[in-house]
Protein backbone atom coordinates (compact mmCIF):
# COMPACT_ATOMS: atom_id res chain seq x y z
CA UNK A 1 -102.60 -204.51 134.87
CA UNK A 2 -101.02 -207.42 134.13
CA UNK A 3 -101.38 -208.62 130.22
CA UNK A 4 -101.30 -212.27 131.19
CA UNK A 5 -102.89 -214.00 134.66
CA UNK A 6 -100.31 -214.90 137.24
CA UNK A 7 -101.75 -218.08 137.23
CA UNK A 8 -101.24 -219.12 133.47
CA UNK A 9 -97.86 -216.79 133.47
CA UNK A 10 -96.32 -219.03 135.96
CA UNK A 11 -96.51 -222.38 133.82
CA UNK A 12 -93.31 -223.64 133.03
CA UNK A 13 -93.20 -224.77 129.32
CA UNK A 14 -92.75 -228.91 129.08
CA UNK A 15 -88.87 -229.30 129.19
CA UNK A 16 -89.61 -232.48 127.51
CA UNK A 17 -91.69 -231.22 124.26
CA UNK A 18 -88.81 -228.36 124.39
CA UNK A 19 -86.32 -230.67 124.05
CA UNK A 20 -88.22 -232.29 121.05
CA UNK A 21 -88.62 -229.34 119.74
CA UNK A 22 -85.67 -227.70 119.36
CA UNK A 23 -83.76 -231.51 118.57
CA UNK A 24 -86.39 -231.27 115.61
CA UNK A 25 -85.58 -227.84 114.11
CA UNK A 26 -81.43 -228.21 114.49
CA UNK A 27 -82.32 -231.45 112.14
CA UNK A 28 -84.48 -229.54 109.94
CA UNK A 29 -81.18 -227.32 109.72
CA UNK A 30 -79.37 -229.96 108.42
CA UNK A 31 -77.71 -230.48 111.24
CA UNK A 32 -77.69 -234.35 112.41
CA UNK A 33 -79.00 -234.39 115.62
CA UNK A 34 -79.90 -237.42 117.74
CA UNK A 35 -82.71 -236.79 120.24
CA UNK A 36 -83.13 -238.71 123.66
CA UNK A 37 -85.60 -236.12 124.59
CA UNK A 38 -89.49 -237.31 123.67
CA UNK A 39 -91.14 -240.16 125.64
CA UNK A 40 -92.41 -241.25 121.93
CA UNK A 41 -92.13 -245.01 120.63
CA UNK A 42 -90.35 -245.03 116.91
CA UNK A 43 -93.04 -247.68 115.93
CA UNK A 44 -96.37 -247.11 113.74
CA UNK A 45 -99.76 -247.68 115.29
CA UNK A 46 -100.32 -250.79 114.73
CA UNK A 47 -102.42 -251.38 111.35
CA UNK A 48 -105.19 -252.86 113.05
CA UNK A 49 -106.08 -249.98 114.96
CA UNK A 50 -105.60 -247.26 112.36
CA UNK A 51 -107.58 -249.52 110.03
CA UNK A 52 -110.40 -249.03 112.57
CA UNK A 53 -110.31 -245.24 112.92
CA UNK A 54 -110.46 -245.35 109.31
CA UNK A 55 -113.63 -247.05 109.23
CA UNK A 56 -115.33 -244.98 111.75
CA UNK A 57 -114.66 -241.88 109.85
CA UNK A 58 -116.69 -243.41 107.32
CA UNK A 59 -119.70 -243.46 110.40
CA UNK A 60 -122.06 -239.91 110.40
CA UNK A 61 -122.74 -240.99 114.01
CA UNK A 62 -118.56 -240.17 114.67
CA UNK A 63 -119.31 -236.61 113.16
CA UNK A 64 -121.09 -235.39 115.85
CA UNK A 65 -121.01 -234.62 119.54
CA UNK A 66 -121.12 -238.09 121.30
CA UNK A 67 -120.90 -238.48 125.31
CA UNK A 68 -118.89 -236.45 127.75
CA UNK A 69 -117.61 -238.87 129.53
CA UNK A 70 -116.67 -240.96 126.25
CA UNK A 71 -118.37 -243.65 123.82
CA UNK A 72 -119.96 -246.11 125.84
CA UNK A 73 -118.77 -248.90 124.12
CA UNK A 74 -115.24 -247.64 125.22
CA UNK A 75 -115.84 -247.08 128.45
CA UNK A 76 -116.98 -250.56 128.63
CA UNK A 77 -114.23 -252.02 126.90
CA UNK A 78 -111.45 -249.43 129.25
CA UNK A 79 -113.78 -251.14 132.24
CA UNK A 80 -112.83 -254.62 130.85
CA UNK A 81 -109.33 -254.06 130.00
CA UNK A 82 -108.30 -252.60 133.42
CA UNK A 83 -109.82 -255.94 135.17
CA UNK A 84 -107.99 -257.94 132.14
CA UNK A 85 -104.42 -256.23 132.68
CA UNK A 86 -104.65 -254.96 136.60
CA UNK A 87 -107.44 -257.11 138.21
CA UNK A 88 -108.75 -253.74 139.21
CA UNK A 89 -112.89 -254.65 139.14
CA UNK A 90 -114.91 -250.57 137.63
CA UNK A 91 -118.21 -250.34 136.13
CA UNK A 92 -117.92 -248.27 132.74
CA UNK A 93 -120.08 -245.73 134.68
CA UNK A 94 -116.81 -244.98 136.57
CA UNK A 95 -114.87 -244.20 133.31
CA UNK A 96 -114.27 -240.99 131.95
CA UNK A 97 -112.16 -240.86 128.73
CA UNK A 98 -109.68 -237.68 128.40
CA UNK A 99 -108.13 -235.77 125.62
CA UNK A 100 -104.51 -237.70 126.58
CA UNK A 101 -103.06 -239.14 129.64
CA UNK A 102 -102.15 -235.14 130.76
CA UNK A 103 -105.81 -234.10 130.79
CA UNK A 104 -106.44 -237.25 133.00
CA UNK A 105 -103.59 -236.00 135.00
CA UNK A 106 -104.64 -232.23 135.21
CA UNK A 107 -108.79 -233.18 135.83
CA UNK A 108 -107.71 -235.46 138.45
CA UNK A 109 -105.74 -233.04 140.31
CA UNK A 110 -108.36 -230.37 139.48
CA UNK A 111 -111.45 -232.35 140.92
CA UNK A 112 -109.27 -233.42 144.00
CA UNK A 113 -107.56 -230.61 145.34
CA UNK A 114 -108.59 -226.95 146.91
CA UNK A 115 -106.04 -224.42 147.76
CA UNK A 116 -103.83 -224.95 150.37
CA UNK A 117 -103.81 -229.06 149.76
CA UNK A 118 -100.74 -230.56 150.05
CA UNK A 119 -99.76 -233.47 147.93
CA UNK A 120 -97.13 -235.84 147.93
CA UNK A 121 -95.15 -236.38 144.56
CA UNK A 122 -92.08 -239.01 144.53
CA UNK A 123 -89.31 -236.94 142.71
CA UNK A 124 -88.00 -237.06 140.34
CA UNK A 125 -91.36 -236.65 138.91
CA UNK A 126 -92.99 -236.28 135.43
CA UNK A 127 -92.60 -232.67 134.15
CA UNK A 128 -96.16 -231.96 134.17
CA UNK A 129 -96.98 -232.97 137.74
CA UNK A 130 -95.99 -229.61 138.97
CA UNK A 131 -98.00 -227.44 136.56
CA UNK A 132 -101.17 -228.92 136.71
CA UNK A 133 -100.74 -229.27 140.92
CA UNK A 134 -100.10 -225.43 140.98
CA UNK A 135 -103.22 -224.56 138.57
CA UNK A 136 -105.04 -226.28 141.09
CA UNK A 137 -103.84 -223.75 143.36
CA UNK A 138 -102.67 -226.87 145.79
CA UNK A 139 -98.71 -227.25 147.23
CA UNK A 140 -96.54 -229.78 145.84
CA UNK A 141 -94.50 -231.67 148.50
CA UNK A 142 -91.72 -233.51 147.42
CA UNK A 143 -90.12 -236.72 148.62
CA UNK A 144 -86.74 -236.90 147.15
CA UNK A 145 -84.91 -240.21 145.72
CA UNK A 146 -81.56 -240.76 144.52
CA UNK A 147 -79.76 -243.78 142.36
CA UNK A 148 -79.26 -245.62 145.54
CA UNK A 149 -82.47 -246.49 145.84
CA UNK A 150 -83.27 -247.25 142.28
CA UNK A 151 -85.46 -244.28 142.58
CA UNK A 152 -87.82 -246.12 144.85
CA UNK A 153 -89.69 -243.69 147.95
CA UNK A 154 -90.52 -245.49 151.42
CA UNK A 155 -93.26 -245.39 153.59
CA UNK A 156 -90.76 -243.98 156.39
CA UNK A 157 -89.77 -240.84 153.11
CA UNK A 158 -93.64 -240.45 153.04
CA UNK A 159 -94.51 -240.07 156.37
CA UNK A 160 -92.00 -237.73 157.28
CA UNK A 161 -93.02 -235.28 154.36
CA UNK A 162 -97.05 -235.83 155.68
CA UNK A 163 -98.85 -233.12 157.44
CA UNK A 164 -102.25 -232.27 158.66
CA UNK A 165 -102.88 -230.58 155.11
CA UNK A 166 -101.91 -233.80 152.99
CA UNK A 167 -104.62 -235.20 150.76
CA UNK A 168 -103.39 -237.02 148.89
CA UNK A 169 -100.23 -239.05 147.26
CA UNK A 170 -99.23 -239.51 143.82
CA UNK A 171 -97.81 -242.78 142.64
CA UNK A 172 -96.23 -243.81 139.56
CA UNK A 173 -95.04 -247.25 138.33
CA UNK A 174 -93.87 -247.64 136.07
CA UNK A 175 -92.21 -244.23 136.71
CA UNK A 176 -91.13 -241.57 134.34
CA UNK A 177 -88.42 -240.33 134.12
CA UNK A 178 -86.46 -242.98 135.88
CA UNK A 179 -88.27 -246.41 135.09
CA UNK A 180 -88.40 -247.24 138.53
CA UNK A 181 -90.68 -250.40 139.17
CA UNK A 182 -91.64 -250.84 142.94
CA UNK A 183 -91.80 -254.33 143.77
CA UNK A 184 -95.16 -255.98 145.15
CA UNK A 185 -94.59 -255.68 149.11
CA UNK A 186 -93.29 -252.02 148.75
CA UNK A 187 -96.79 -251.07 146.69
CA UNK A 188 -98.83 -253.39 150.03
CA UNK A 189 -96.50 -250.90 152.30
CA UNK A 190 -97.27 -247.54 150.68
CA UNK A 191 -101.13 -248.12 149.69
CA UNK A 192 -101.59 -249.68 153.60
CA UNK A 193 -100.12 -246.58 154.87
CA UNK A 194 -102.20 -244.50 152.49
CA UNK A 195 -105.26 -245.97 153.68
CA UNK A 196 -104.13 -246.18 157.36
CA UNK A 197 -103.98 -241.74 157.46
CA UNK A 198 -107.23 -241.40 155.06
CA UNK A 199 -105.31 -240.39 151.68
CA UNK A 200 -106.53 -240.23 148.18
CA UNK A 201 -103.49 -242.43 145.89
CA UNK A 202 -103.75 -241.02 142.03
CA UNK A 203 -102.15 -244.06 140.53
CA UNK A 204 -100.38 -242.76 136.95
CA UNK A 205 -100.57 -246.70 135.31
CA UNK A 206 -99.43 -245.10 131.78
CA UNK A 207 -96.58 -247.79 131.80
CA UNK A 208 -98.09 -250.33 132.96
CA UNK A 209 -97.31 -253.42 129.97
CA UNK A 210 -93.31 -251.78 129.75
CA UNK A 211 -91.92 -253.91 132.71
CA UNK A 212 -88.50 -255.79 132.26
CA UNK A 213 -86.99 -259.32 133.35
CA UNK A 214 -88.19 -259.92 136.85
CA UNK A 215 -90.37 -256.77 137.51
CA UNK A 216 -93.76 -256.52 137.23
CA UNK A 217 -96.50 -254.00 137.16
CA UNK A 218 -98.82 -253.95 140.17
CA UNK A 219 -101.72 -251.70 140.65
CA UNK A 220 -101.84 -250.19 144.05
CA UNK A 221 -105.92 -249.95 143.55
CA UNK A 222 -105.63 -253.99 143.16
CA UNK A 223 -103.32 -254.57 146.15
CA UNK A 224 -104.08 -252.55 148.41
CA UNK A 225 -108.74 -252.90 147.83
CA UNK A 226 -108.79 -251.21 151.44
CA UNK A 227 -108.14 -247.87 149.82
CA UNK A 228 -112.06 -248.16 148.28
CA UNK A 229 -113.19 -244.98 146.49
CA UNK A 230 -109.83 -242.94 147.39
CA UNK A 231 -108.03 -244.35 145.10
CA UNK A 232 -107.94 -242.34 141.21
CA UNK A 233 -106.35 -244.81 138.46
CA UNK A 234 -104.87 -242.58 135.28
CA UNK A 235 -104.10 -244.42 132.11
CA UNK A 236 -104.22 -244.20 128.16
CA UNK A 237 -103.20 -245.90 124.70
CA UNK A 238 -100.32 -243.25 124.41
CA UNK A 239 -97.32 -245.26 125.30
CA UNK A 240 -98.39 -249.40 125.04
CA UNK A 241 -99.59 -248.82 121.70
CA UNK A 242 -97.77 -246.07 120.17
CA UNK A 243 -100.58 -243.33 119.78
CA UNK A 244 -98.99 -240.57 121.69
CA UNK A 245 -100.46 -238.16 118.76
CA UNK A 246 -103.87 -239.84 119.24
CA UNK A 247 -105.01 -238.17 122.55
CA UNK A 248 -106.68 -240.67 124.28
CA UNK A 249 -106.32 -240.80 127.75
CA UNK A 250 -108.81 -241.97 131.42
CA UNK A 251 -109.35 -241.66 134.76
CA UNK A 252 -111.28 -244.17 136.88
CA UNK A 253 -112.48 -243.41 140.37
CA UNK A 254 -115.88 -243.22 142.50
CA UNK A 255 -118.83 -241.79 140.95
CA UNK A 256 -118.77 -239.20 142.23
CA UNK A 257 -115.32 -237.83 141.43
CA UNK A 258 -115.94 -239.23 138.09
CA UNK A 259 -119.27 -236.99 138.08
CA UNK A 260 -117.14 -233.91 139.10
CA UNK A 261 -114.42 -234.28 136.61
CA UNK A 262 -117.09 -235.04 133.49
CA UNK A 263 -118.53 -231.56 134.68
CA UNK A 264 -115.12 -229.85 133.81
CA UNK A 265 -114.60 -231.31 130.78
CA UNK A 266 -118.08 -230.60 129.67
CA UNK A 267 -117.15 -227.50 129.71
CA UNK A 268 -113.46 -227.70 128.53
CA UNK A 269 -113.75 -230.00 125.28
CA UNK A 270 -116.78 -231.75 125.25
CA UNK A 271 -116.18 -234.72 123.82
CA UNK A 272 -113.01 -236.53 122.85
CA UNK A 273 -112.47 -236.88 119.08
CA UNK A 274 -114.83 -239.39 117.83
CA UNK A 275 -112.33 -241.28 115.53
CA UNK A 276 -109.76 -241.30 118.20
CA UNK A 277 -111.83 -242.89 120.37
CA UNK A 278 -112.79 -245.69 117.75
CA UNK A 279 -109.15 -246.41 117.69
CA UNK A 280 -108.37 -246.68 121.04
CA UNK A 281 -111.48 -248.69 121.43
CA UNK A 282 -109.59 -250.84 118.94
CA UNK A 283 -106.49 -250.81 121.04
CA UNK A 284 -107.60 -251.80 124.69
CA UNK A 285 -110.21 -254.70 123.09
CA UNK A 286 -106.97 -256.25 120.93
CA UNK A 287 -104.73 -258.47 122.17
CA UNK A 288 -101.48 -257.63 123.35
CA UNK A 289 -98.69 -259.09 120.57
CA UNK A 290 -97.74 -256.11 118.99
CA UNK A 291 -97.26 -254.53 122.21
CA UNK A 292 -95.35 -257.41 123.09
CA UNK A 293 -93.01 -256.74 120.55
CA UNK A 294 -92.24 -253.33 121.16
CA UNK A 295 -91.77 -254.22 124.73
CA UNK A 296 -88.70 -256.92 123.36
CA UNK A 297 -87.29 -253.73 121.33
CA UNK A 298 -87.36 -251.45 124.17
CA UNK A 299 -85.92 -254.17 126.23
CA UNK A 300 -83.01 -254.43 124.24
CA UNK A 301 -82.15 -250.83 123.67
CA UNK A 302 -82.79 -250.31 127.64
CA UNK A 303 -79.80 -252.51 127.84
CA UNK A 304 -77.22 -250.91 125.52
CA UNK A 305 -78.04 -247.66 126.65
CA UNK A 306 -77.41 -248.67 130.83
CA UNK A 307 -74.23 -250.72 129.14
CA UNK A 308 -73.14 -247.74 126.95
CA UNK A 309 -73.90 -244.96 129.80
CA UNK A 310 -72.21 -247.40 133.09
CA UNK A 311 -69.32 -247.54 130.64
CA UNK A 312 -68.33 -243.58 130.81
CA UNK A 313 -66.49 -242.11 133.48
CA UNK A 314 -68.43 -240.09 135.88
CA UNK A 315 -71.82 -241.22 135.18
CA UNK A 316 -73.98 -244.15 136.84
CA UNK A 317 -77.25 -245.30 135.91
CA UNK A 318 -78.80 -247.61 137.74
CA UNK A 319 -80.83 -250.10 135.08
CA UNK A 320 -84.39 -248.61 135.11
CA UNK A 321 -86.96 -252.23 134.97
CA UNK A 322 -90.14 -250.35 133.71
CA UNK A 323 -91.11 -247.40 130.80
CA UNK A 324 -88.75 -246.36 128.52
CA UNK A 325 -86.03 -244.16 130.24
CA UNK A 326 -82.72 -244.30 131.93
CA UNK A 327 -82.15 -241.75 134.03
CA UNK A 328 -77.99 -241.43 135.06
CA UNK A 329 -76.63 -239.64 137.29
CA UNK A 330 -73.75 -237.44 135.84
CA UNK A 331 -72.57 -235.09 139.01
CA UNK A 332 -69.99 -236.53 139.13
CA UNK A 333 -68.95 -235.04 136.09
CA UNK A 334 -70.12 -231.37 137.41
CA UNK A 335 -67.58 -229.06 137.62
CA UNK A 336 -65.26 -230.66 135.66
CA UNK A 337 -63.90 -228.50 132.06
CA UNK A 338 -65.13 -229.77 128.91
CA UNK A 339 -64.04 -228.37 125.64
CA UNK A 340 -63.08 -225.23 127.34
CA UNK A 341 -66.28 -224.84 129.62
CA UNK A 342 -66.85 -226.04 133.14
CA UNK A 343 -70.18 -226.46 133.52
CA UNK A 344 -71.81 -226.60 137.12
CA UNK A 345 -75.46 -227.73 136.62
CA UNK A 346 -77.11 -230.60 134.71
CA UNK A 347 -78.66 -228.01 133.03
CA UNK A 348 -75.68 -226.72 131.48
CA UNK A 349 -73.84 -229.85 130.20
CA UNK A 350 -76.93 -230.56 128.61
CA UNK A 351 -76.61 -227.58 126.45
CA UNK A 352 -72.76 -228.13 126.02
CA UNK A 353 -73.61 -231.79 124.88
CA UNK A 354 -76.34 -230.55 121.90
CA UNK A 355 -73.97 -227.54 120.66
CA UNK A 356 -70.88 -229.92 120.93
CA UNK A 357 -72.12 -233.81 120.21
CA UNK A 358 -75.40 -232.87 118.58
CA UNK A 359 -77.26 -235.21 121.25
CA UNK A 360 -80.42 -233.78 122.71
CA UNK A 361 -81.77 -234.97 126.04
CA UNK A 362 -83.38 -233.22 128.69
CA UNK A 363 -81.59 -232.55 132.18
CA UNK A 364 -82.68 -233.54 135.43
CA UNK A 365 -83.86 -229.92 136.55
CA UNK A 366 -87.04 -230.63 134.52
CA UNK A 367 -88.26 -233.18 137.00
CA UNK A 368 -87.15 -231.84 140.23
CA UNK A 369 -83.60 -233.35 141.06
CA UNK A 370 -80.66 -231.42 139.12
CA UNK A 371 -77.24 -233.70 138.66
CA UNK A 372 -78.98 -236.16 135.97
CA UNK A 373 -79.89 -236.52 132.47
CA UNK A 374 -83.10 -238.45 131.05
CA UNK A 375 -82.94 -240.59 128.24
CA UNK A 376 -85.79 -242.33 126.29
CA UNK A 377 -84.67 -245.39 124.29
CA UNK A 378 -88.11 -245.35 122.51
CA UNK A 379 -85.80 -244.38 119.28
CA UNK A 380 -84.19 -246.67 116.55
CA UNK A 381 -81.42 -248.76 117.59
CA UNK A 382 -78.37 -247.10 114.94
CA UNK A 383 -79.90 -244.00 116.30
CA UNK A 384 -79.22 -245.02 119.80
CA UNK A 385 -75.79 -246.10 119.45
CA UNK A 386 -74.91 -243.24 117.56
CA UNK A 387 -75.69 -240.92 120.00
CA UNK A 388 -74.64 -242.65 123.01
CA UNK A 389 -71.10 -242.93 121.27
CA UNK A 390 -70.92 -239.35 120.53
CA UNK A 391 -72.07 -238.53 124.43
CA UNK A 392 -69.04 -241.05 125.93
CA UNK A 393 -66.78 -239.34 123.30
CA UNK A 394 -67.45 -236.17 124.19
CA UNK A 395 -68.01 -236.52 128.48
CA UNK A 396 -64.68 -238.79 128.46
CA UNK A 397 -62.50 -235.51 127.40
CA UNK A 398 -63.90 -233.84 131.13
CA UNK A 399 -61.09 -232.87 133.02
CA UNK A 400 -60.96 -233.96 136.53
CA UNK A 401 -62.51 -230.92 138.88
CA UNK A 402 -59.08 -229.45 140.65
């Protein structure tokens, strides 16, 4: 007999955190790494919302179990907040806060989908997608982009991939990893076709206050109202108000998916951390200024880094309008010898860049389409430069492919 389950043995580790991970220990080595790998903002939690977890620490009510589903004074204020920032109109009795964004993501999948359901996931696609699709025991179906289309899937791309087994679609925009940002009509398009064949739309809306110049965030659940109850909404404070370490996540749907899914995690956590909670309560009842200035930071880095990347020989990167990614296309440096090497996958001149440049970022393999790189430029902005030098130093000595 097997020592581990099939199921759990076939779980791909997160490229991303192993990325992280490994950028972290070569420092701790001494050796001075740069890492482009973790979707992480550089910045503090904002005072204000630490000085509130602090403060309910102090509270004996926060030491013990407290609602499933989440405080209610949360749930309210997540209720509020999503009508504030998305026009999307849920009672708090539709709310159920998660241990992170990724338990939102894995419960929603988990509640939704049997065996045998097909879904449809716009690639390239968040790392974790896959995994928690295949624990469901449901089949992934992926509709492929490229840089020619900024990354953007079309109705025409969707309804070639459907089939009689496809439940449902998942949508992302703000996406990771490319910061693709559909515009307005294209969302109508999608959700109206959605609705038109009887699909469930997960909406991932983690991104949703990191749009850039002209783009704007639009919630498919808001647009589109035909979809009704089939429509899931994921969110959380990870990413608009730097408390990825936090773990404070939602999901919003009909009662009774939200019903279904507060059964699981009854049974998986209980509760989310009290304290945590407090703080993100904090968060999503604040107003939005400090995550206004992050968003001007991120703005300008996203622009040296599509500058610095567009400027080296082989690669294009089309300038990502939401999140905090670029995600360049480097095949046509593929093949090509570097520093004695000719490396044929993504994969590999990844590993050739951290043993040769000391740059860590994570290749395009981990989210479905090999032939690119992901960077975040949620990291300082010497850091940045630094390591985008060292990359065009190094991927400017490949040798044309004979």
């Amino acid at each position: 007999m097997e020592r581990i389950s099939r199921r759990i043995a076939a779980i791909a580790e997160s490229a991303t955190l192993a990325v992280d991970a490994k950028a972290k220990a070569l420092k701790a080595a001494g050796r001075p790494v740069i890492g482009f790998g973790a979707g992480e903002p550089d910045f503090p939690t904002p005072e204000y919302i630490v000085e509130a977890a602090q403060a309910a620490s102090a509270q004996p009510r926060m030491h013990k179990y407290s609602p499933t589903p989440g405080l209610p004074e949360l749930r309210e204020a997540i209720a509020a907040k999503t009508l504030r920032d998305s026009g999307y109109q849920a009672s708090p009795s539709q709310v159920l806060v998660t241990n992170g964004g990724k338990q939102a993501v894995y419960t929603a999948f988990a509640t939704l989908l049997d065996p045998g359901d097909e879904i449809l996931v716009v690639a390239p696609y968040w790392t974790t997608y896959p995994e928690a699709i295949k624990l469901a025991g449901a089949v992934q179906v992926d509709v492929v982009t490229d840089e020619h289309s900024g990354y953007l899937a079309t109705v025409e791309q969707l309804e070639a991939a459907r089939t009689p087994r496809t439940k449902a679609l998942l949508f992302a925009s703000p996406a990771n990893p490319t910061g693709a940002v559909y515009p307005p009509e294209q969302v109508v398009a999608i959700g109206r076709w959605a609705d038109e064949h009887g699909l469930w739309v997960i909406t991932d809306e983690i991104y949703e206050h990191l749009t850039y110049g002209n783009a704007k965030f639009n919630s498919i659940a808001t647009v589109v109202p035909e979809l009704g109850d089939r429509v899931v909404i994921l969110n959380g404070v990870a990413k608009t108000y730097a408390m990825t370490g936090w773990r404070v996540g939602w999901l919003i749907g009909a009662p009774d998916v939200v019903a279904a899914a507060t059964n699981l995690q009854s049974h998986l956590t209980s509760n989310v951390c009290n304290v945590a909670q407090a703080a993100a309560l904090a968060a999503v009842s604040g107003d939005l200024s400090a995550v206004d200035q992050m968003r001007q930071a991120f703005d300008r880095r996203r622009r040296t880094m599509v500058t610095m990347l567009n400027d080296i020989p082989g690669v294009v990167c089309p300038e990502p309008l939401g999140a905090f990614y670029a995600y360049p296309s480097v095949k046509g440096l593929l093949g090509r010898e570097l520093r004695g090497r000719r490396p044929e996958t993504s994969a590999e001149l990844a590993a050739l860049v951290l043993e040769e440049a000391e740059v860590a970022l994570v290749p395009g393999e981990a989210f479905g389409t090999p032939g690119y790189f992901r960077l975040s430029y949620a990291l300082g902005d010497t850091d940045l430069v630094e390591g985008l030098t060292r990359l065009g130093k190094l991927l400017t000595e490949a040798q044309p492919a004979h």
